[in-house]
Protein backbone atom coordinates (compact mmCIF):
# COMPACT_ATOMS: atom_id res chain seq x y z
CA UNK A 1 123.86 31.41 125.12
CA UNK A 2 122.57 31.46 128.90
CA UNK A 3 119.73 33.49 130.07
CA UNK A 4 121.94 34.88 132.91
CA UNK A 5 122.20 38.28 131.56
CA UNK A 6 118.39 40.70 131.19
CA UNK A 7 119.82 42.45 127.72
CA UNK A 8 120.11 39.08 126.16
CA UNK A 9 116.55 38.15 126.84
CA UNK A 10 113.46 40.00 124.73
CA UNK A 11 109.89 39.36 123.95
CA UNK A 12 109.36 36.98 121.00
CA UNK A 13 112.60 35.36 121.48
CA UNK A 14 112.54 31.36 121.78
CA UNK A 15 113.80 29.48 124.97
CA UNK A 16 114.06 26.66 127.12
CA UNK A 17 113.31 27.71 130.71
CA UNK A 18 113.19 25.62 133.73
CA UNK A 19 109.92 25.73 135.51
CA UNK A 20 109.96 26.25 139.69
CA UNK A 21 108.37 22.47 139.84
CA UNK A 22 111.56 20.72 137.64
CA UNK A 23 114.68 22.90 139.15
CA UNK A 24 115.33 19.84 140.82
CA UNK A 25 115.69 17.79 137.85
CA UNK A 26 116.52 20.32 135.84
CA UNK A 27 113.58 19.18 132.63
CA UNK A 28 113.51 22.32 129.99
CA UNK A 29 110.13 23.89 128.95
CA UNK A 30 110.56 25.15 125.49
CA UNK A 31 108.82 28.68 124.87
CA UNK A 32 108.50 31.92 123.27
CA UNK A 33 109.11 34.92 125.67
CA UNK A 34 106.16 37.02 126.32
CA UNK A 35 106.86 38.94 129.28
CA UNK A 36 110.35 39.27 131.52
CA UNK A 37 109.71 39.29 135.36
CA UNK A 38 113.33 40.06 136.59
CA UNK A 39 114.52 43.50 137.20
CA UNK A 40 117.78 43.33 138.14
CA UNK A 41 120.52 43.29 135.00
CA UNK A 42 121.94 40.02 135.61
CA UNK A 43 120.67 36.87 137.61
CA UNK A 44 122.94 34.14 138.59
CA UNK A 45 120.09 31.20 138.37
CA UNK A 46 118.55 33.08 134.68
CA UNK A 47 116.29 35.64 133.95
CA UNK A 48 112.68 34.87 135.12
CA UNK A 49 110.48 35.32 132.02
CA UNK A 50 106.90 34.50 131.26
CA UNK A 51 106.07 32.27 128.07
CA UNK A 52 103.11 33.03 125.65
CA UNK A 53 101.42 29.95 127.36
CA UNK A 54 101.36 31.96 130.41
CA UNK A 55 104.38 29.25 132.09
CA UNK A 56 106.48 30.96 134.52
CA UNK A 57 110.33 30.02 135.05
CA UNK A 58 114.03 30.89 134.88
CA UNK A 59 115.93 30.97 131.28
CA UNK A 60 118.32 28.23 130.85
CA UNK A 61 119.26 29.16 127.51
CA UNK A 62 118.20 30.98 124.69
CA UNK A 63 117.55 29.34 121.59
CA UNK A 64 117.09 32.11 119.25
CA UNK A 65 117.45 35.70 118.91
CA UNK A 66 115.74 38.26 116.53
């Protein structure tokens, strides 16, 4: 599943997100969801989230829902 859509995405979930620094490469940062930064419903490039580890980025997919 993609993180394009804000109802999919929910604290304590994990993810891989794609920090700022590696959208060029596209590298995945794997994470549990602490905090979600985006307001709008949907977001065509993911749903910015912030991990427990305090790493910002957008989600590329999710890995696991509760």
């Amino acid at each position: 599943m993609d993180g394009k859509k804000r109802i999919d995405v929910k604290p304590g979930i994990a993810v891989n997100i794609v920090l700022k620094q590696d959208q060029r490469s596209g590298k995945l940062t794997k994470g549990i969801v602490k905090d979600i930064l985006t307001n709008s419903a949907t977001h065509p490039h993911g749903i910015k989230v912030r991990l427990e580890d305090g790493q910002v980025g957008r989600v590329a997919e999710i890995l696991e829902t509760k």
